[in-house]
PDB file of N, CA and C in Angstrom:
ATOM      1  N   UNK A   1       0.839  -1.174   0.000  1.00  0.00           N
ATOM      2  CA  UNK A   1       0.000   0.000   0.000  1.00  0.00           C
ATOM      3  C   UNK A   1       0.885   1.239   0.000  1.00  0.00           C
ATOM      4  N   UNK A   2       0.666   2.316  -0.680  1.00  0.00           N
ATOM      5  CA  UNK A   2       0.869   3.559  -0.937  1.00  0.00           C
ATOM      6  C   UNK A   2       0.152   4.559  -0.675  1.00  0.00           C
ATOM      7  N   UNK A   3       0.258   5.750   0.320  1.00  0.00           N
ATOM      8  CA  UNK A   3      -0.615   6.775   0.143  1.00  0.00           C
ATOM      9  C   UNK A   3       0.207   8.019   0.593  1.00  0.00           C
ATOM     10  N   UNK A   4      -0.657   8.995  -0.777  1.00  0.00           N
ATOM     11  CA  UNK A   4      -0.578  10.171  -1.022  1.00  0.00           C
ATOM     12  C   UNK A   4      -1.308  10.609  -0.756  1.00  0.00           C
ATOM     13  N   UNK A   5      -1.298  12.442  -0.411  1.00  0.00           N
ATOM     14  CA  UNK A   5      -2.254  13.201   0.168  1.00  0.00           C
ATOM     15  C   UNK A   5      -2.047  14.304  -0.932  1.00  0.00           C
ATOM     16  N   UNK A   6      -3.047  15.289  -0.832  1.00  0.00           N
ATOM     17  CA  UNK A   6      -3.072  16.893  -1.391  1.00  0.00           C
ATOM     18  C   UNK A   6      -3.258  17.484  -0.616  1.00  0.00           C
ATOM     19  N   UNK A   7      -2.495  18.083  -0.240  1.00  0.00           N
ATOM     20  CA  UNK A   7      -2.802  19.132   1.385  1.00  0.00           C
ATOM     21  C   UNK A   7      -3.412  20.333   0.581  1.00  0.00           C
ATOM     22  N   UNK A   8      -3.318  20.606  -0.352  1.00  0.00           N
ATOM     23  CA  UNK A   8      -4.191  22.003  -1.559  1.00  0.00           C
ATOM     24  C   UNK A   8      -5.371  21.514  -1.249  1.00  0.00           C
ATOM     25  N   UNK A   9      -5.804  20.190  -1.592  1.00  0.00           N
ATOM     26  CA  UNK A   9      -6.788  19.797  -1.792  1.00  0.00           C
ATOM     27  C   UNK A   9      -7.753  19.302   0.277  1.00  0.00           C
ATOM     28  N   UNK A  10      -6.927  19.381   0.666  1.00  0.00           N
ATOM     29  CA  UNK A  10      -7.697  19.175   2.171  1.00  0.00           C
ATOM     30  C   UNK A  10      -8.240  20.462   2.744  1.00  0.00           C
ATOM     31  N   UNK A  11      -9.253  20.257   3.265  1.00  0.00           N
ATOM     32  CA  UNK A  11     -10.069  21.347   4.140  1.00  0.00           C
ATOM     33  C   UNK A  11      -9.657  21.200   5.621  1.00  0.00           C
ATOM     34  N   UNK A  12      -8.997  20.635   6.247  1.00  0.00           N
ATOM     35  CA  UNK A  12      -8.668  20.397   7.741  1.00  0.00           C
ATOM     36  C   UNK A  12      -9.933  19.950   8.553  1.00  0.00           C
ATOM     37  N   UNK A  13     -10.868  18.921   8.042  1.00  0.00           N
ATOM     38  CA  UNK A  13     -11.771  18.138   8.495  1.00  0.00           C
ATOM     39  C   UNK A  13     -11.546  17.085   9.787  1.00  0.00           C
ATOM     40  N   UNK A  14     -10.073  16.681   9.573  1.00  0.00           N
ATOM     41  CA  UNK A  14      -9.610  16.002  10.546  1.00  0.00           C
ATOM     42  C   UNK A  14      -9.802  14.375  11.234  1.00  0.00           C
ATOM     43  N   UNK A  15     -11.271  14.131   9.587  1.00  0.00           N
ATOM     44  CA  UNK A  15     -11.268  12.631  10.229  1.00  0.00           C
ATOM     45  C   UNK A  15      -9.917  11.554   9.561  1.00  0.00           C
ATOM     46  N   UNK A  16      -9.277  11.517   9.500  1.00  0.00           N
ATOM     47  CA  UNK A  16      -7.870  10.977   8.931  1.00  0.00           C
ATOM     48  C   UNK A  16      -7.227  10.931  10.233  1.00  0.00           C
ATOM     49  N   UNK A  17      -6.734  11.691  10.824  1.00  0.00           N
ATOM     50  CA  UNK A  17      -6.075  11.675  11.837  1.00  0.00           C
ATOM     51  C   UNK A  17      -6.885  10.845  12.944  1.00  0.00           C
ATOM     52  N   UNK A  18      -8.174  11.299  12.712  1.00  0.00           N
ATOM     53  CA  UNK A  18      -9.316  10.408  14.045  1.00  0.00           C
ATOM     54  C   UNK A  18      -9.625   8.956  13.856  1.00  0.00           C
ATOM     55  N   UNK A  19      -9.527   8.572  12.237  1.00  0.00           N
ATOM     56  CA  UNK A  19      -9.044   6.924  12.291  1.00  0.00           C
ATOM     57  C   UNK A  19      -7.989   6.256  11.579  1.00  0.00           C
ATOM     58  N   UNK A  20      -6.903   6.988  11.684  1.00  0.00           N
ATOM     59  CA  UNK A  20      -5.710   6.268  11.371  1.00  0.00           C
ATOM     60  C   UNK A  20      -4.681   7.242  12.016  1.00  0.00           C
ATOM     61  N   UNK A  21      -4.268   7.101  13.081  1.00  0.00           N
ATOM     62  CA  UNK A  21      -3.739   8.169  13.999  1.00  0.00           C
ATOM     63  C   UNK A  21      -2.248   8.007  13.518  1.00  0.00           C
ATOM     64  N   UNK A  22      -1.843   6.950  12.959  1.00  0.00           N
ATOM     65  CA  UNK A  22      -0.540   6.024  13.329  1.00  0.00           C
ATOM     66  C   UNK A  22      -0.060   6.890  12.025  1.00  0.00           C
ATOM     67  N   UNK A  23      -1.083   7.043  10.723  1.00  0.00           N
ATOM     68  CA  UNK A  23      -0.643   6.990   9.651  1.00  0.00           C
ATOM     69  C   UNK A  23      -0.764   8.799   9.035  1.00  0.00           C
ATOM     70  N   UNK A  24      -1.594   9.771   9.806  1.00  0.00           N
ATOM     71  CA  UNK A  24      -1.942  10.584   9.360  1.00  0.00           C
ATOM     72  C   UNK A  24      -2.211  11.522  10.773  1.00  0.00           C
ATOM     73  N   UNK A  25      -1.704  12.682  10.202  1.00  0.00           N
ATOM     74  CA  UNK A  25      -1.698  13.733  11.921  1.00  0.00           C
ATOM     75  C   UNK A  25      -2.704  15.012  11.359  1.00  0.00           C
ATOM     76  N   UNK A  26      -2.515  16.174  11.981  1.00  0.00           N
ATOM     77  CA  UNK A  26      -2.879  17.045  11.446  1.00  0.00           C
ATOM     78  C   UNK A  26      -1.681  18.087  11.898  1.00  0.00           C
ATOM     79  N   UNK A  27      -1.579  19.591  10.746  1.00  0.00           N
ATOM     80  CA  UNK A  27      -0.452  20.226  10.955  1.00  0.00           C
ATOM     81  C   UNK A  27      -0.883  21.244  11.643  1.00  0.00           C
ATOM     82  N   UNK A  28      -0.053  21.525  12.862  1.00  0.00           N
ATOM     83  CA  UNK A  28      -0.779  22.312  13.781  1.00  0.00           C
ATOM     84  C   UNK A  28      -0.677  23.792  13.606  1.00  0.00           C
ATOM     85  N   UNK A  29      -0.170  24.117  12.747  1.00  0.00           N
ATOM     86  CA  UNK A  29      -0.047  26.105  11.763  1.00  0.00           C
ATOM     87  C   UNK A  29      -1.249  25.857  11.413  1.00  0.00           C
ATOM     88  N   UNK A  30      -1.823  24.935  10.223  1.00  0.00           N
ATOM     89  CA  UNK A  30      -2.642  25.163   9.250  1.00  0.00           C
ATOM     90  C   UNK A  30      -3.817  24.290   9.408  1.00  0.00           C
ATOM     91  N   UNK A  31      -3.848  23.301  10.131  1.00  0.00           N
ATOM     92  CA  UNK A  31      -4.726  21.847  10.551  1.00  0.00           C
ATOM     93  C   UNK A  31      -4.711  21.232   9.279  1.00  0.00           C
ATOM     94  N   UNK A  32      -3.920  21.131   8.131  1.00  0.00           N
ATOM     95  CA  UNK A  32      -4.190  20.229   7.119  1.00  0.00           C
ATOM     96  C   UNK A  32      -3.497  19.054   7.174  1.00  0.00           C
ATOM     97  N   UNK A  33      -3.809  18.219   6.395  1.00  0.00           N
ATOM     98  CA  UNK A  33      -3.610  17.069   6.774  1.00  0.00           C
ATOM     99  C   UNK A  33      -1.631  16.502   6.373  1.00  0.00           C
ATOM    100  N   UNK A  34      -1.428  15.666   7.363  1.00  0.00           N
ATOM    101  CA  UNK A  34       0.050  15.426   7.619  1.00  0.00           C
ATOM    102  C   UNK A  34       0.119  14.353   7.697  1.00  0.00           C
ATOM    103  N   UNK A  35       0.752  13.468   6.276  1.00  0.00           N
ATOM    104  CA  UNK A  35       1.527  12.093   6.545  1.00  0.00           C
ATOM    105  C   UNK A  35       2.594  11.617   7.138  1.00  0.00           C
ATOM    106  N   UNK A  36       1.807  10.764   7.986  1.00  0.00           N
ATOM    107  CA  UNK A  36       3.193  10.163   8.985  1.00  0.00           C
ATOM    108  C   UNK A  36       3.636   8.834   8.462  1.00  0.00           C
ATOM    109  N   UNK A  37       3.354   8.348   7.820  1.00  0.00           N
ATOM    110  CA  UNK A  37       3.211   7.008   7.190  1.00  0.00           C
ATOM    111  C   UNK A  37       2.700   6.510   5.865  1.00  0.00           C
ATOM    112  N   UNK A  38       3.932   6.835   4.162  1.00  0.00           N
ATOM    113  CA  UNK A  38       3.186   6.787   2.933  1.00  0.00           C
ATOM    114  C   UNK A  38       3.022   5.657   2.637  1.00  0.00           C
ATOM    115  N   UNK A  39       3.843   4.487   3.726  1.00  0.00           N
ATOM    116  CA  UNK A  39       3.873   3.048   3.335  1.00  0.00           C
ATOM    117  C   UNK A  39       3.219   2.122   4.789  1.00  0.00           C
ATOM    118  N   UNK A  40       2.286   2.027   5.087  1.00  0.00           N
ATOM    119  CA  UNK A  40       2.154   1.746   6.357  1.00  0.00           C
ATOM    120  C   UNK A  40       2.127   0.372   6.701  1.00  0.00           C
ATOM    121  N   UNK A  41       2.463  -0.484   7.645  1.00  0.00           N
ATOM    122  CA  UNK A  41       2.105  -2.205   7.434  1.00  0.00           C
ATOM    123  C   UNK A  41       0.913  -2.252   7.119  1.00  0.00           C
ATOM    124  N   UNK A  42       0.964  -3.516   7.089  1.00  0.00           N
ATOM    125  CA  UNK A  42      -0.581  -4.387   6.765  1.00  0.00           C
ATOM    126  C   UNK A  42      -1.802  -3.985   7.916  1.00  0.00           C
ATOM    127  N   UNK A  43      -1.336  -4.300   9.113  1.00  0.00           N
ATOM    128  CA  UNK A  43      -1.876  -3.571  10.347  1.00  0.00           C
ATOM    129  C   UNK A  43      -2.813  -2.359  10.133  1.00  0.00           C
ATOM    130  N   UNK A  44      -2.126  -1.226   9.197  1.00  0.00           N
ATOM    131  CA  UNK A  44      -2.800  -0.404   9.892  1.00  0.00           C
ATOM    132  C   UNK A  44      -3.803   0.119   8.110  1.00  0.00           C
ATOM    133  N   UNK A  45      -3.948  -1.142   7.329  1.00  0.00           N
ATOM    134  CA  UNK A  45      -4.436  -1.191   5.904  1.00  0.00           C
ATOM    135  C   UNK A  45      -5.734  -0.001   5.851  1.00  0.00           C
ATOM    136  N   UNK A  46      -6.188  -1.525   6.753  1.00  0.00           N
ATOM    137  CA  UNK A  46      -7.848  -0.863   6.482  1.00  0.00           C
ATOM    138  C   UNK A  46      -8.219   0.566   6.935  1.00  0.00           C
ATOM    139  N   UNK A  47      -7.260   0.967   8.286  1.00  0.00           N
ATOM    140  CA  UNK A  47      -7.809   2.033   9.481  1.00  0.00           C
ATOM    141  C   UNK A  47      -7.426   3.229   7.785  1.00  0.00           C
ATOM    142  N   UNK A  48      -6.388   3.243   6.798  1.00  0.00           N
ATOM    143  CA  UNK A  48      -6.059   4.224   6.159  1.00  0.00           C
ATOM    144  C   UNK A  48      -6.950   4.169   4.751  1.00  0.00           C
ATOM    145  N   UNK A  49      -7.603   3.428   4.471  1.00  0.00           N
ATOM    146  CA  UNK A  49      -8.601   2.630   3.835  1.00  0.00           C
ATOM    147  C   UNK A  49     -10.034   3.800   3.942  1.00  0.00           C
ATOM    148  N   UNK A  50     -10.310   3.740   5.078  1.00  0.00           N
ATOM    149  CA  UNK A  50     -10.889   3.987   6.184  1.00  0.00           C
ATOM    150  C   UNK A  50     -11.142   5.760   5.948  1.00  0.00           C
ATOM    151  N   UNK A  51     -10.120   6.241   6.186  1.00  0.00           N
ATOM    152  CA  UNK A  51      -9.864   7.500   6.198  1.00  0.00           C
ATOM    153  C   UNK A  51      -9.496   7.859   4.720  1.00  0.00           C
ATOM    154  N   UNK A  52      -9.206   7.347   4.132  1.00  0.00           N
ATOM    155  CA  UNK A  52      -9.593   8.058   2.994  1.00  0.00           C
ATOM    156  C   UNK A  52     -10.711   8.273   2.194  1.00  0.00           C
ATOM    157  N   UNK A  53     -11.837   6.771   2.675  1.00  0.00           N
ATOM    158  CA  UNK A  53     -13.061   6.881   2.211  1.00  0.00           C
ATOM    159  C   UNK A  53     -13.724   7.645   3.325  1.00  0.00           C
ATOM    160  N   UNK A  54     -13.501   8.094   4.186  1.00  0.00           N
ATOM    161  CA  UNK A  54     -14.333   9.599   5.321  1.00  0.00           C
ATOM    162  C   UNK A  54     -13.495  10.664   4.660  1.00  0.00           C
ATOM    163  N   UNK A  55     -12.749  11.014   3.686  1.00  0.00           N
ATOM    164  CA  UNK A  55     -12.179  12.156   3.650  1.00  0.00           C
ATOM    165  C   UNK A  55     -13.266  12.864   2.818  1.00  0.00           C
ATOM    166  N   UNK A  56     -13.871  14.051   3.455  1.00  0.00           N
ATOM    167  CA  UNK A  56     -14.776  15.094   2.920  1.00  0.00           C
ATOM    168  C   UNK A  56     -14.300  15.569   1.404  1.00  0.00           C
ATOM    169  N   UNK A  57     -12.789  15.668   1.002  1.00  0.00           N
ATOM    170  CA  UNK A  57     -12.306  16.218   0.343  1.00  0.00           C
ATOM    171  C   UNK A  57     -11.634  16.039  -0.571  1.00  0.00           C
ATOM    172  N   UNK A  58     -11.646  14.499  -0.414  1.00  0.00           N
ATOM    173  CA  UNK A  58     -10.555  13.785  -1.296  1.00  0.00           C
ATOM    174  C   UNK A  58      -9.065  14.003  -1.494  1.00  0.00           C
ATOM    175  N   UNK A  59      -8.682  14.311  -0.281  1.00  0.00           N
ATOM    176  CA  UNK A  59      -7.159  15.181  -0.385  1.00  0.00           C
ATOM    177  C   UNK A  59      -6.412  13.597  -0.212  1.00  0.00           C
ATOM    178  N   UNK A  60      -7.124  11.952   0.167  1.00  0.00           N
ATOM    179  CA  UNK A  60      -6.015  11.227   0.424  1.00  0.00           C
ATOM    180  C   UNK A  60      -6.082  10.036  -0.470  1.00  0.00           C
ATOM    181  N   UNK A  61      -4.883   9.628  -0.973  1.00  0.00           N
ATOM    182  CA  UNK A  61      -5.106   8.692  -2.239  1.00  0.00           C
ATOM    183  C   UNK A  61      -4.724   7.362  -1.867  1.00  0.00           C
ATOM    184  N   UNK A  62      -5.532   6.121  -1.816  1.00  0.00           N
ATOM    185  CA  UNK A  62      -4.233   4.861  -0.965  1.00  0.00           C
ATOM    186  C   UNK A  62      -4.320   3.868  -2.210  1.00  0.00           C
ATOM    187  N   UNK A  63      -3.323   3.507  -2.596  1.00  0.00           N
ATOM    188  CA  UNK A  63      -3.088   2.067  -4.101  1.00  0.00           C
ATOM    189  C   UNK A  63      -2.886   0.940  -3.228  1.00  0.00           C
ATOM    190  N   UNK A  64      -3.112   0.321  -3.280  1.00  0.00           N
ATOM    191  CA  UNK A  64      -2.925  -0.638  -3.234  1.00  0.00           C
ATOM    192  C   UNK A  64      -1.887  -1.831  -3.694  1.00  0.00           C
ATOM    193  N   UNK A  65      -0.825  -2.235  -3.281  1.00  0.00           N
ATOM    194  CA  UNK A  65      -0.066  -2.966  -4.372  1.00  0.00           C
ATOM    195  C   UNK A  65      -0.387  -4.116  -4.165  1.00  0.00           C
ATOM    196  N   UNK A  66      -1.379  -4.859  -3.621  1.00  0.00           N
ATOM    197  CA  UNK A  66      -2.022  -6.611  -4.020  1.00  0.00           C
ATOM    198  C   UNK A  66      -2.061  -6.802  -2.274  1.00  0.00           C
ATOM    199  N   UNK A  67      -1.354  -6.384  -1.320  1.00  0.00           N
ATOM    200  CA  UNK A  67      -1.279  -6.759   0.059  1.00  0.00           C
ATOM    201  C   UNK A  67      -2.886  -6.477   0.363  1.00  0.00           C
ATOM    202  N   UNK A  68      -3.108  -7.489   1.441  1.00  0.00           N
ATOM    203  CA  UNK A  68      -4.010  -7.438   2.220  1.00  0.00           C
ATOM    204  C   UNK A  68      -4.504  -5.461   2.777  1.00  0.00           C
TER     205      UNK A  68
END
C-alpha cells in the first residue's frame, strides 16, 4: 500500500487523523492534513482505507499494491 495526500486539496476536516492516527496527523499552523506514514504495514491497511473513504475532500489517495 501507498498513500498520497493533497494538502491544496484538504479542508482540515480532521477525520484521517481520528481513524488512522498512526498513519496521518494534522499540521498544527494550518490543521491540514500530515503524513506520517506513505507506506504503512498491513496492520494499519484498512484504518487508512478507512480515512480516505471519510475524507470530505478527497485530499487522500491509498493504491494498493495486491497486500491485504
Amino acid at each position: 500500500m501507498k498513500i498520497t495526500v493533497d494538502r491544496h486539496r484538504c479542508i482540515g476536516a480532521g477525520m484521517c487523523a481520528l481513524l488512522a492516527p498512526e498513519v496521518f496527523d494534522q499540521d498544527t499552523d494550518d490543521g491540514k492534513v500530515r503524513l506520517l506514514d506513505p507506506a504503512p504495514l498491513p496492520a494499519r491497511h484498512a484504518a487508512a482505507r478507512e480515512a480516505e473513504h471519510a475524507c470530505p475532500s478527497g485530499a487522500i489517495e491509498v493504491v494498493s499494491d495486491g497486500a491485504p
